[in-house]
C-alpha atoms as a PDB file:
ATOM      1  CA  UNK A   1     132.788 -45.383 121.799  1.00  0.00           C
ATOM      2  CA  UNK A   2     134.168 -42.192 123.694  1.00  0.00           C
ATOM      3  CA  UNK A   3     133.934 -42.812 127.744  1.00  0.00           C
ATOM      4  CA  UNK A   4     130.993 -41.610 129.864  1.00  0.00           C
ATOM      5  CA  UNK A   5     133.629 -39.138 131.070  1.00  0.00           C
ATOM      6  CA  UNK A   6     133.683 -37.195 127.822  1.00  0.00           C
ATOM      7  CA  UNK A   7     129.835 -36.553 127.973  1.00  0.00           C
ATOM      8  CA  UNK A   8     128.391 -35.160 130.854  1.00  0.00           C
ATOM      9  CA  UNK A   9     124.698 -36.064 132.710  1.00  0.00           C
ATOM     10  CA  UNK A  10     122.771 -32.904 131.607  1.00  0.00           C
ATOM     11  CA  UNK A  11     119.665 -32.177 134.215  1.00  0.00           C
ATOM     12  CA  UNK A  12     117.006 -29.836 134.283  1.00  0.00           C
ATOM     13  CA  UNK A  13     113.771 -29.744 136.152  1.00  0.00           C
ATOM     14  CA  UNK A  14     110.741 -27.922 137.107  1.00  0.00           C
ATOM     15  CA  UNK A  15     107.884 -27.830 139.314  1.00  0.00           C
ATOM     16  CA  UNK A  16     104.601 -27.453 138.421  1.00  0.00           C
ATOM     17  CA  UNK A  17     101.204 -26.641 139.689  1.00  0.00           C
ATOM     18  CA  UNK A  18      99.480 -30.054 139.021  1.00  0.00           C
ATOM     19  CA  UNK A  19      99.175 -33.648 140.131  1.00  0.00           C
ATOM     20  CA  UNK A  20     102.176 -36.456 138.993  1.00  0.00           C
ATOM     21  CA  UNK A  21      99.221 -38.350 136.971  1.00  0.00           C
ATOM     22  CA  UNK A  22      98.450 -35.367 134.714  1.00  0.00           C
ATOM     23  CA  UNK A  23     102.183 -34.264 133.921  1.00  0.00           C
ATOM     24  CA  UNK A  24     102.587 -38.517 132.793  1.00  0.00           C
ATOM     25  CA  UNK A  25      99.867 -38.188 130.753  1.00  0.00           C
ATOM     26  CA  UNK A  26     101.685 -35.491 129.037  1.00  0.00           C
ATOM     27  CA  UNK A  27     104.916 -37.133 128.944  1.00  0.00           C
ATOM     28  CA  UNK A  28     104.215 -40.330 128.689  1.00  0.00           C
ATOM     29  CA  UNK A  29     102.461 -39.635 124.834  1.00  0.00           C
ATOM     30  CA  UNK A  30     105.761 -39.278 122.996  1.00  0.00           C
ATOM     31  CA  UNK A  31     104.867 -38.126 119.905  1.00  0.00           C
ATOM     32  CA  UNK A  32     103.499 -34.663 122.034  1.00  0.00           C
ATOM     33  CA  UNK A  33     107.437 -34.225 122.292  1.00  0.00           C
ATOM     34  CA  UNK A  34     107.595 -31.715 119.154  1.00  0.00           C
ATOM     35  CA  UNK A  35     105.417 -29.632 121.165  1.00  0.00           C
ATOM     36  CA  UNK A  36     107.936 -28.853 123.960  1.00  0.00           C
ATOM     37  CA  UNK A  37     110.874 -29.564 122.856  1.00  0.00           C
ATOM     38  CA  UNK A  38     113.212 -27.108 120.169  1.00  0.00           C
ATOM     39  CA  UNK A  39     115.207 -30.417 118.899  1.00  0.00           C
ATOM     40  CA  UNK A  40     112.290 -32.593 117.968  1.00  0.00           C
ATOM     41  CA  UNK A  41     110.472 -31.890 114.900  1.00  0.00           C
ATOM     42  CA  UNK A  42     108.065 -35.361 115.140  1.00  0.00           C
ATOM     43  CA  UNK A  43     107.811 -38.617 116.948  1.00  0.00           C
ATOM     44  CA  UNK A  44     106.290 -41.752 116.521  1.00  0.00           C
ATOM     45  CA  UNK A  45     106.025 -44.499 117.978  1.00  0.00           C
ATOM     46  CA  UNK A  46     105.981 -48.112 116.561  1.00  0.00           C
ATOM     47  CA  UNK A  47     103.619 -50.631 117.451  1.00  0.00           C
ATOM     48  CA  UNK A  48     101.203 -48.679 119.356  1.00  0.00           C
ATOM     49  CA  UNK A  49     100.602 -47.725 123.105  1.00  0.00           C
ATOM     50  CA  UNK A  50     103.796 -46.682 124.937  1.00  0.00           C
ATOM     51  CA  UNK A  51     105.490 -49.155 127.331  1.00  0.00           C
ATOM     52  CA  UNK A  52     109.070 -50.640 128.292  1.00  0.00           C
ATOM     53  CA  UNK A  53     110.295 -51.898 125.161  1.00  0.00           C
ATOM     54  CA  UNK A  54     108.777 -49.675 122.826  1.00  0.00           C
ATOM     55  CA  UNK A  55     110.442 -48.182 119.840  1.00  0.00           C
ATOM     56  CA  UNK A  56     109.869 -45.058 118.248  1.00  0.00           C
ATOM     57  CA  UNK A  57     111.750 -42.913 115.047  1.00  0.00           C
ATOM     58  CA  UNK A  58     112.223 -39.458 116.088  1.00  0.00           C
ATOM     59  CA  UNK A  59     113.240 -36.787 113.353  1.00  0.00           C
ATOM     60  CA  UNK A  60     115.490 -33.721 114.879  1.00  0.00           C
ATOM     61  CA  UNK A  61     116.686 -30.471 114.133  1.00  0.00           C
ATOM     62  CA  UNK A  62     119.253 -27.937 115.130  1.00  0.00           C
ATOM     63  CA  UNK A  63     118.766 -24.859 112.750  1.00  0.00           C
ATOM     64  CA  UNK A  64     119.249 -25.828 109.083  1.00  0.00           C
ATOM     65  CA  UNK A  65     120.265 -29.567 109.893  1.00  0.00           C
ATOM     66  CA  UNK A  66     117.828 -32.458 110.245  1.00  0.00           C
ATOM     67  CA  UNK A  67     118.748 -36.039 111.029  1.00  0.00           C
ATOM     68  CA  UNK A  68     116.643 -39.266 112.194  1.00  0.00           C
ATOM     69  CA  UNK A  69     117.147 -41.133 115.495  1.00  0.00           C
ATOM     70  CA  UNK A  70     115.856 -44.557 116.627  1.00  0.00           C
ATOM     71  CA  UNK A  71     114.817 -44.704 120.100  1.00  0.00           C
ATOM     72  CA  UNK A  72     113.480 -47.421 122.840  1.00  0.00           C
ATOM     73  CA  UNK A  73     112.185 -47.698 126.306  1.00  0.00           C
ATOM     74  CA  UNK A  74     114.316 -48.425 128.490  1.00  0.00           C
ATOM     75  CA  UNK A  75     112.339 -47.737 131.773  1.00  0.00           C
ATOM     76  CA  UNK A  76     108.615 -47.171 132.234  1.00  0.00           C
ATOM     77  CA  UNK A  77     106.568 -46.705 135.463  1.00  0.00           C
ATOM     78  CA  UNK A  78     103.687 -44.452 135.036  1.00  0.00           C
ATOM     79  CA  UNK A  79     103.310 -41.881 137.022  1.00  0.00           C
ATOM     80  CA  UNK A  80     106.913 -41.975 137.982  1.00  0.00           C
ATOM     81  CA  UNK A  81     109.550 -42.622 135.494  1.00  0.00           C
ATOM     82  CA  UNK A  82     110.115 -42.630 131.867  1.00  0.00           C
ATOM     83  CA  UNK A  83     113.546 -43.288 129.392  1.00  0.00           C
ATOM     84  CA  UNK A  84     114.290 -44.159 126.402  1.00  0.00           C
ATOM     85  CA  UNK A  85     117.595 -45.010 124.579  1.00  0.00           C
ATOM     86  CA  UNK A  86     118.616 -43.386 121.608  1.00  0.00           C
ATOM     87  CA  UNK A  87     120.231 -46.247 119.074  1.00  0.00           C
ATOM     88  CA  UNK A  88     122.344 -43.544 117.315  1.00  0.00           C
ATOM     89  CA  UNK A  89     124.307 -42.267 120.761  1.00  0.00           C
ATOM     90  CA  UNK A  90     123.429 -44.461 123.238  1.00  0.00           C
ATOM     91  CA  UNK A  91     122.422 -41.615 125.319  1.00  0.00           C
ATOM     92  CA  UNK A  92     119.259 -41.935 127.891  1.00  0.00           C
ATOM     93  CA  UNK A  93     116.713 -39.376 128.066  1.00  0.00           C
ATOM     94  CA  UNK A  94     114.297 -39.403 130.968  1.00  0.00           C
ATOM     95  CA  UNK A  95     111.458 -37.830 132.835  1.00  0.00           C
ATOM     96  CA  UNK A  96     111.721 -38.400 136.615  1.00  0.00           C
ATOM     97  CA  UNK A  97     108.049 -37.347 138.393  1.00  0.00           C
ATOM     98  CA  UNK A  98     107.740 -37.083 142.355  1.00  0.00           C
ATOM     99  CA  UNK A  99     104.858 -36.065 144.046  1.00  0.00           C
ATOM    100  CA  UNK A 100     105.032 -32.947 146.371  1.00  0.00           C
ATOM    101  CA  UNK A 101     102.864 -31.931 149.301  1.00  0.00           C
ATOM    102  CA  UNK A 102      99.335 -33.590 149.174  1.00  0.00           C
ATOM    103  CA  UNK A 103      99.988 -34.800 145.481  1.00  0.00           C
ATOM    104  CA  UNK A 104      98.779 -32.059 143.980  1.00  0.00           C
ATOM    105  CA  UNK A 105     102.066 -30.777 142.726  1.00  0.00           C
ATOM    106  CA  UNK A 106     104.470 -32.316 140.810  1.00  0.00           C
ATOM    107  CA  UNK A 107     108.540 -32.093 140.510  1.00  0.00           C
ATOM    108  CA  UNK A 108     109.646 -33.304 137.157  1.00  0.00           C
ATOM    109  CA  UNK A 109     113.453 -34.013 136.042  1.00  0.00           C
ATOM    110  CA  UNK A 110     114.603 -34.413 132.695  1.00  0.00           C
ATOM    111  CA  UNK A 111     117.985 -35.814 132.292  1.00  0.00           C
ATOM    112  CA  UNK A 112     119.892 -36.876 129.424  1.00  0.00           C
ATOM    113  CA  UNK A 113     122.434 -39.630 131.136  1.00  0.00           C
ATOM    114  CA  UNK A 114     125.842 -40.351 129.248  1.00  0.00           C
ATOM    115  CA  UNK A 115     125.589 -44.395 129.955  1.00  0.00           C
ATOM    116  CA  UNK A 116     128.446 -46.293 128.364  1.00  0.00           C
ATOM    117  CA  UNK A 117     129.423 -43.392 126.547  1.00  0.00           C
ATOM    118  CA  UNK A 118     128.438 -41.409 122.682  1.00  0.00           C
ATOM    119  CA  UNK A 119     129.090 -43.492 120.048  1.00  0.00           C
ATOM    120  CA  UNK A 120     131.991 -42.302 117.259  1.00  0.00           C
ATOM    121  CA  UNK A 121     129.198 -41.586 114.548  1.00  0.00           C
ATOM    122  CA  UNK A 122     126.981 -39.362 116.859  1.00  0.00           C
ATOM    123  CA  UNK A 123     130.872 -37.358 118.385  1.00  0.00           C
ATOM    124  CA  UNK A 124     131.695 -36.961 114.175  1.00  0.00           C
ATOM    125  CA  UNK A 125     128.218 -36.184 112.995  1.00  0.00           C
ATOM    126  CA  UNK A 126     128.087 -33.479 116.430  1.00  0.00           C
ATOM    127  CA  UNK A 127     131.684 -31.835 115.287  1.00  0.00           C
ATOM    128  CA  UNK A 128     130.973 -31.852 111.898  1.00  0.00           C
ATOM    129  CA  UNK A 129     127.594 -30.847 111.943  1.00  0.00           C
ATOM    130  CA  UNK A 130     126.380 -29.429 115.152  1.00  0.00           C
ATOM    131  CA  UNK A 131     129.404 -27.051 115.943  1.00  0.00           C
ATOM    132  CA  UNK A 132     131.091 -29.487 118.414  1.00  0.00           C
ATOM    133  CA  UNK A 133     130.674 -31.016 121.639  1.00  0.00           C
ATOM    134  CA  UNK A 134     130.586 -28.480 123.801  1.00  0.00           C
ATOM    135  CA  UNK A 135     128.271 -26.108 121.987  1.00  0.00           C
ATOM    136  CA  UNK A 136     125.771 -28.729 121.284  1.00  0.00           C
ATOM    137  CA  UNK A 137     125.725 -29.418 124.760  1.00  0.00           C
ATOM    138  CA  UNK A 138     124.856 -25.912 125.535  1.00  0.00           C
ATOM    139  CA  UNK A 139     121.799 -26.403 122.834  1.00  0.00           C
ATOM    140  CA  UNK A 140     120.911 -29.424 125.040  1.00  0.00           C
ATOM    141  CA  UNK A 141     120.711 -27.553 128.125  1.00  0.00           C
ATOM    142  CA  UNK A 142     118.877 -24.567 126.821  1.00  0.00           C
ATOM    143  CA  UNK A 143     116.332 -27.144 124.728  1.00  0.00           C
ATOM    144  CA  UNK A 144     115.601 -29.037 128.359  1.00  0.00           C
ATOM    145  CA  UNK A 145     114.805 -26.159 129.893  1.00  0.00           C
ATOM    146  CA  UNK A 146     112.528 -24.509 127.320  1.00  0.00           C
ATOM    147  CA  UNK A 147     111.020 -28.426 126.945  1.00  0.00           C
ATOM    148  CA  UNK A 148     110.268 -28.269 130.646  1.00  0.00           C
ATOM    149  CA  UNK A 149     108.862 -24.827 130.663  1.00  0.00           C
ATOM    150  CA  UNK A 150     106.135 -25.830 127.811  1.00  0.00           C
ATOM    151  CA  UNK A 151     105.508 -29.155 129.479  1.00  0.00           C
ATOM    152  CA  UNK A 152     104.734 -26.964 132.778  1.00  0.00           C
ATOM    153  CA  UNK A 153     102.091 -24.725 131.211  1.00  0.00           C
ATOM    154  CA  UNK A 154     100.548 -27.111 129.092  1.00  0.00           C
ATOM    155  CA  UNK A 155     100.091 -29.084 132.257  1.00  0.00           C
ATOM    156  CA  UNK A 156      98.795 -26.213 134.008  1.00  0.00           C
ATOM    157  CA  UNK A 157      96.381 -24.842 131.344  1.00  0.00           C
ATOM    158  CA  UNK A 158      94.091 -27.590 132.481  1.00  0.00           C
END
C-alpha cells in the first residue's frame, strides 16, 4: 500500500437551488451514478435498499478501458452524508449535504478521501492503464465536477 501522502483528498462541490432531502434522494440511489458521472458506466447494488453496509459492483471507464470495482458503505445519514469504500483502492468517495438559508438550498461536497492509502494493484493498473497518477487524477477532478454539475440540474429540473 502507497501512503495517504502519495494520493491526495480530491474535493469538489456545488450549490444548488433545492432542498438537502431532494439532492439525497438523488444521491442516495446509487445506481443513478452513470447518469452524472463520466467514470461510471453502471451500478448496482446488492441486496436491495441502500444503507451502511451495503455493497454494490460498479463497472468504470476511462476512454477505451473498462474495469469492475467492488464498493461498500461506509457512512450513511440521509439527508446528510453518504460514502462508500472502494475494495480495489481503498479510496472513499462521498457526498457531504448541508442545508443553506431556510433549507431550501442545498451545498453538496463530493470528495474522494485517500484513507490508508491506494493499494499496489489500483497505483499499477492506474500507470499502466490510465496514463499515471497524476493524469488520472486530473480525470478525477474534471469527472467530480461534471458529476456535480448533472446532479445540480437534475435536482433542479424538478
Amino acid at each position: 500500500m502507497s501512503p495517504a501522502a502519495d494520493v491526495p483528498l480530491l474535493e469538489a462541490s456545488v450549490e444548488v437551488d433545492t432542498p438537502p432531502a431532494r439532492v439525497w434522494e438523488l444521491v442516495s440511489d446509487l445506481p443513478r451514478m452513470a447518469s452524472w458521472s463520466p467514470m461510471v458506466v453502471r451500478t448496482v447494488v446488492l441486496g436491495g435498499q441502500v444503507r451502511l453496509g451495503t455493497h454494490a459492483v460498479n463497472l468504470n471507464r476511462r476512454g477505451l478501458m473498462v474495469w469492475p470495482t467492488r464498493s461498500t458503505v461506509v457512512r450513511f445519514e440521509p439527508e446528510r452524508e453518504l460514502a462508500f469504500r472502494v475494495a480495489e483502492n481503498h479510496m472513499v468517495w462521498s457526498f457531504s449535504l448541508n442545508p443553506l438559508a431556510d433549507g431550501t438550498r442545498t451545498h453538496v461536497v463530493q470528495r474522494r478521501e485517500p484513507g490508508e492509502g491506494i493499494t499496489r494493484l489500483s497505483r499499477t493498473f492506474i500507470g499502466t492503464f490510465l496514463g499515471g497518477q497524476s493524469d488520472f487524477t486530473d480525470d478525477l477532478r474534471a469527472g467530480m465536477r461534471q458529476t456535480l454539475d448533472r446532479l445540480k440540474a437534475e435536482a433542479e429540473a424538478v
